[in-house]
N, C-alpha and C. Protein backbone atom coordinates (compact mmCIF):
# COMPACT_ATOMS: atom_id res chain seq x y z
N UNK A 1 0.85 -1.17 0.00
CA UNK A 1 0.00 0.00 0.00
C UNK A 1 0.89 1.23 0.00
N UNK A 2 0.64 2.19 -1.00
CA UNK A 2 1.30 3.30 -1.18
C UNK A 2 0.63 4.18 -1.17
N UNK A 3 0.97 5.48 -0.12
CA UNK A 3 0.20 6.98 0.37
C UNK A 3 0.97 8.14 -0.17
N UNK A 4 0.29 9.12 -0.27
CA UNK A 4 1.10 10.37 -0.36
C UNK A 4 0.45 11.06 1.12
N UNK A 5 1.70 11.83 1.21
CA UNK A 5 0.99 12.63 2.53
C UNK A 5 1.09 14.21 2.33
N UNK A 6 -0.27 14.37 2.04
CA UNK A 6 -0.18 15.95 1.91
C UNK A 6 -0.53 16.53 3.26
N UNK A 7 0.37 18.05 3.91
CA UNK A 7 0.16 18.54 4.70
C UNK A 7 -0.92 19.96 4.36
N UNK A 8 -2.08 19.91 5.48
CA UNK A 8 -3.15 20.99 5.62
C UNK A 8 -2.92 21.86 6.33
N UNK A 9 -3.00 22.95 6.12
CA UNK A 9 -2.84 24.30 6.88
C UNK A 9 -4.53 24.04 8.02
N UNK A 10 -4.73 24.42 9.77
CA UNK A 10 -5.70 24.26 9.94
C UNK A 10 -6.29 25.68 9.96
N UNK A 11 -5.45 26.72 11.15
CA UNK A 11 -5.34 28.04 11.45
C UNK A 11 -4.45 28.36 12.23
N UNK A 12 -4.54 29.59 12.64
CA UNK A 12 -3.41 29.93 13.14
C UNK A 12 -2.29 30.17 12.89
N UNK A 13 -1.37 30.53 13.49
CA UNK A 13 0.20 30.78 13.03
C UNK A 13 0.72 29.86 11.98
N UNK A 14 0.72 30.60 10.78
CA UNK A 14 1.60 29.34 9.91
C UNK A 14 3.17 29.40 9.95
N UNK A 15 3.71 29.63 10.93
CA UNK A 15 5.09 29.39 11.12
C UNK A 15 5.05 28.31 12.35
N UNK A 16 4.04 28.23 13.16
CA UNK A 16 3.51 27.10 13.85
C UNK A 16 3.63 25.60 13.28
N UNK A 17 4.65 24.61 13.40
CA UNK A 17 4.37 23.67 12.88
C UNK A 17 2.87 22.14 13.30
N UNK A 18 2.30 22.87 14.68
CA UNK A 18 1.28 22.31 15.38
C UNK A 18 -0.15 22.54 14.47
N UNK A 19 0.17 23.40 13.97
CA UNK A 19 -1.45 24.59 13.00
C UNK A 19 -1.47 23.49 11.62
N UNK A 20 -0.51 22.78 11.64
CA UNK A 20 -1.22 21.70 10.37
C UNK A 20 -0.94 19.98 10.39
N UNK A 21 -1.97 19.58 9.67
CA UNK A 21 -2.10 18.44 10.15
C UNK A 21 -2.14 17.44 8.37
N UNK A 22 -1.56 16.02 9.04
CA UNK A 22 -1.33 15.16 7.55
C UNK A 22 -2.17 14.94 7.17
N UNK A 23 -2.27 14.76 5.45
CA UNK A 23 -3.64 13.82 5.11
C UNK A 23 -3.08 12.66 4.10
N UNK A 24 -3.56 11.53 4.31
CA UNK A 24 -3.08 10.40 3.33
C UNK A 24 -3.81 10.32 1.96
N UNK A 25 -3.51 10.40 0.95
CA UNK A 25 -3.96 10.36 -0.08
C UNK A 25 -3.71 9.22 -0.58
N UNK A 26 -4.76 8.00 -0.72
CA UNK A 26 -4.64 6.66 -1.12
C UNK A 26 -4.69 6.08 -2.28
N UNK A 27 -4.43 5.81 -3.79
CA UNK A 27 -5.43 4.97 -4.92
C UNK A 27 -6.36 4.53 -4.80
N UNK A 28 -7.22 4.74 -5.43
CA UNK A 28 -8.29 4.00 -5.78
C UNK A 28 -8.16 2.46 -5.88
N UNK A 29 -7.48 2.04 -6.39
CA UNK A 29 -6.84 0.42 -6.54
C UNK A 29 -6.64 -0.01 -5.32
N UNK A 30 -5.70 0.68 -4.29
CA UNK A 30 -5.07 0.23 -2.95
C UNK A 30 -6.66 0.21 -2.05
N UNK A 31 -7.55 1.01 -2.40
CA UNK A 31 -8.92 1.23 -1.66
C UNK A 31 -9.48 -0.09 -2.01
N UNK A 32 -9.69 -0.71 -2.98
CA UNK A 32 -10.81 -1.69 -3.06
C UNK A 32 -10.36 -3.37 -2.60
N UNK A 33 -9.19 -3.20 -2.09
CA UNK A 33 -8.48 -4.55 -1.61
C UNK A 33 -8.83 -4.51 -0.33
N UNK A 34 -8.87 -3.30 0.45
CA UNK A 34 -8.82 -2.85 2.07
C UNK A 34 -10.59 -3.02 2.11
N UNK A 35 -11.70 -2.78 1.16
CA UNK A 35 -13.27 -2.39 1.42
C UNK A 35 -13.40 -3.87 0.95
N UNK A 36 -12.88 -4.61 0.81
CA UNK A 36 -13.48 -5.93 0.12
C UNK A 36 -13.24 -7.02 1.78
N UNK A 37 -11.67 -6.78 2.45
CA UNK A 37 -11.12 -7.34 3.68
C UNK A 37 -11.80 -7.14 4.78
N UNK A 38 -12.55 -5.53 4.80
CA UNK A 38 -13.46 -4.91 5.60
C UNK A 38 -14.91 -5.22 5.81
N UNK A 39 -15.26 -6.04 4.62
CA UNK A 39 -16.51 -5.88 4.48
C UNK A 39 -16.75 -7.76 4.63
N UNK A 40 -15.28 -8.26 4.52
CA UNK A 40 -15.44 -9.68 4.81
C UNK A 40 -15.39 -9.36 6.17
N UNK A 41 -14.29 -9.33 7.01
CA UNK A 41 -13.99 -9.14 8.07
C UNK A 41 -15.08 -9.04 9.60
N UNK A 42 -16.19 -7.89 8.75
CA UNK A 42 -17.26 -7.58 9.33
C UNK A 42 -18.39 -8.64 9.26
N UNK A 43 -18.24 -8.97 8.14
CA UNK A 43 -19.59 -9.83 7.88
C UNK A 43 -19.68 -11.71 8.66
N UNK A 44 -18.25 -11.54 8.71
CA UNK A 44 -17.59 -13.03 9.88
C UNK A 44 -17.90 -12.40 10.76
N UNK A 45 -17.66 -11.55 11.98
CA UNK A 45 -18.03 -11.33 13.23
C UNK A 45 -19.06 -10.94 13.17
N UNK A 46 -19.80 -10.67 12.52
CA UNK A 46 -21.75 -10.35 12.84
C UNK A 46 -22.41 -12.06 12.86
N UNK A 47 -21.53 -12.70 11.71
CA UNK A 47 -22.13 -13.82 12.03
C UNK A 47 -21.79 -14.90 12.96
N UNK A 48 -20.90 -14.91 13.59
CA UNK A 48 -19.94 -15.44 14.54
C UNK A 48 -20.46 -15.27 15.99
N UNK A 49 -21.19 -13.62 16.07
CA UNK A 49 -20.94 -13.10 17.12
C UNK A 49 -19.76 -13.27 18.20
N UNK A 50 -18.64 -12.57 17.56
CA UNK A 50 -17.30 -11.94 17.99
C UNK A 50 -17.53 -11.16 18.52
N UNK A 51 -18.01 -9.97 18.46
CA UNK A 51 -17.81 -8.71 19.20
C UNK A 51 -18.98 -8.74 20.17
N UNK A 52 -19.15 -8.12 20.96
CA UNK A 52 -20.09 -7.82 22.40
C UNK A 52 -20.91 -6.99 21.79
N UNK A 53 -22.53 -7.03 22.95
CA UNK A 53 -23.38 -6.39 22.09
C UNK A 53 -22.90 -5.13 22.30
N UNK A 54 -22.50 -4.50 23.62
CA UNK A 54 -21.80 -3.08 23.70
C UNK A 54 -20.34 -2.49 22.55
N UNK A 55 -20.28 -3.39 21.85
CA UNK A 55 -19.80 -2.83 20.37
C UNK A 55 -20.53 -2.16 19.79
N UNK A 56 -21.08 -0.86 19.43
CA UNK A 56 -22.21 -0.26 18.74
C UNK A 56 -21.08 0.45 17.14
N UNK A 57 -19.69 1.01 17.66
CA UNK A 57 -19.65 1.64 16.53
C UNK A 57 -19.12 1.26 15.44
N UNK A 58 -18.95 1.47 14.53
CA UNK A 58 -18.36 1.16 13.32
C UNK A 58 -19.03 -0.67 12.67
N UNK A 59 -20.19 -0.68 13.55
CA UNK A 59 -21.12 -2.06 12.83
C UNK A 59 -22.14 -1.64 12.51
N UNK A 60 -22.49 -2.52 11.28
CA UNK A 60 -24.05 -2.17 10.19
C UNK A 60 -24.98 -2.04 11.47
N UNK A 61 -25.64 -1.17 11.07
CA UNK A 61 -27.27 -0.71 11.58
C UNK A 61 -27.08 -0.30 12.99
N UNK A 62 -25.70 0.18 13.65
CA UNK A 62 -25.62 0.50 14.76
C UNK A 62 -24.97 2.00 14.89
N UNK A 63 -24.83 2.63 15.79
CA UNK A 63 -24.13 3.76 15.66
C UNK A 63 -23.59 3.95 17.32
N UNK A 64 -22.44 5.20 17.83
CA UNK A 64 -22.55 5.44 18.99
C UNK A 64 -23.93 6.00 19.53
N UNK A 65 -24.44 6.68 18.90
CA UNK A 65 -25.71 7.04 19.27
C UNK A 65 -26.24 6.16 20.24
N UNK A 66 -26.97 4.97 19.61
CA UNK A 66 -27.58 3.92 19.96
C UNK A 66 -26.94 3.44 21.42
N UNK A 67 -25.78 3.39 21.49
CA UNK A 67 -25.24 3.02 22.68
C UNK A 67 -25.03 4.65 24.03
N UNK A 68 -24.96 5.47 23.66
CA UNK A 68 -25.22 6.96 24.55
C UNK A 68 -26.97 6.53 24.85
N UNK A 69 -27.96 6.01 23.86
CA UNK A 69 -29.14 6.02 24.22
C UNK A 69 -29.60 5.33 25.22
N UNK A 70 -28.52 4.00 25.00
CA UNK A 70 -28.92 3.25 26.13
C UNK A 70 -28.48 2.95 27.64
N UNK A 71 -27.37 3.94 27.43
CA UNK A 71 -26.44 4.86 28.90
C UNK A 71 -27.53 5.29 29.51
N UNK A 72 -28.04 6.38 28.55
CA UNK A 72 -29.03 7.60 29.11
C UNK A 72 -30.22 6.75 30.07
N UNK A 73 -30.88 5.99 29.17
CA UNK A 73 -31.78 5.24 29.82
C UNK A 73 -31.41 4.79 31.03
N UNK A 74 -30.19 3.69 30.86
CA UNK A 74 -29.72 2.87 31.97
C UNK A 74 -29.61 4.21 33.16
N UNK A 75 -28.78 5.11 33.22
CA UNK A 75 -28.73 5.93 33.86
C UNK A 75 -30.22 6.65 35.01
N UNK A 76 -31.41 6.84 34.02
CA UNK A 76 -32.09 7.49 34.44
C UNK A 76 -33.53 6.55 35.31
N UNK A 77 -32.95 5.08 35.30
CA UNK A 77 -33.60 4.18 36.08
C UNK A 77 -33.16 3.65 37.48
């Protein structure tokens, strides 16, 4: 996998080397090897049940949301 790393100005002092931050610029090619591993990857532990149900983020049909919702609740009982 090969990146370029372009640097972003954010604000602030641009003699500041803290005021900017990297960004990786990936291929398109190098992308669809990583969304194909990702999308296996995921689809074994949903069916496996690997991860805990308090895993909410970064799995289909879940969000952090969903899990702050059910803090809140738990909390307010």
């Amino acid at each position: 996998m090969h990146a370029t790393i372009k640097v972003l100005y954010k604000q602030g002092d641009r003699s500041d080397c803290n005021n900017y931050r990297g960004v990786s610029l990936l291929s398109h090619v190098g992308k669809v090897p990583i969304k194909i591993i990702t999308n296996r990857l995921s689809a074994f532990c949903e069916a496996n049940n690997i991860l805990p149900e308090e895993q909410c983020g970064l799995r289909p049909g879940r969000s952090t949301v969903d899990m702050l919702s059910t803090v809140g609740r738990a909390s307010s009982t």
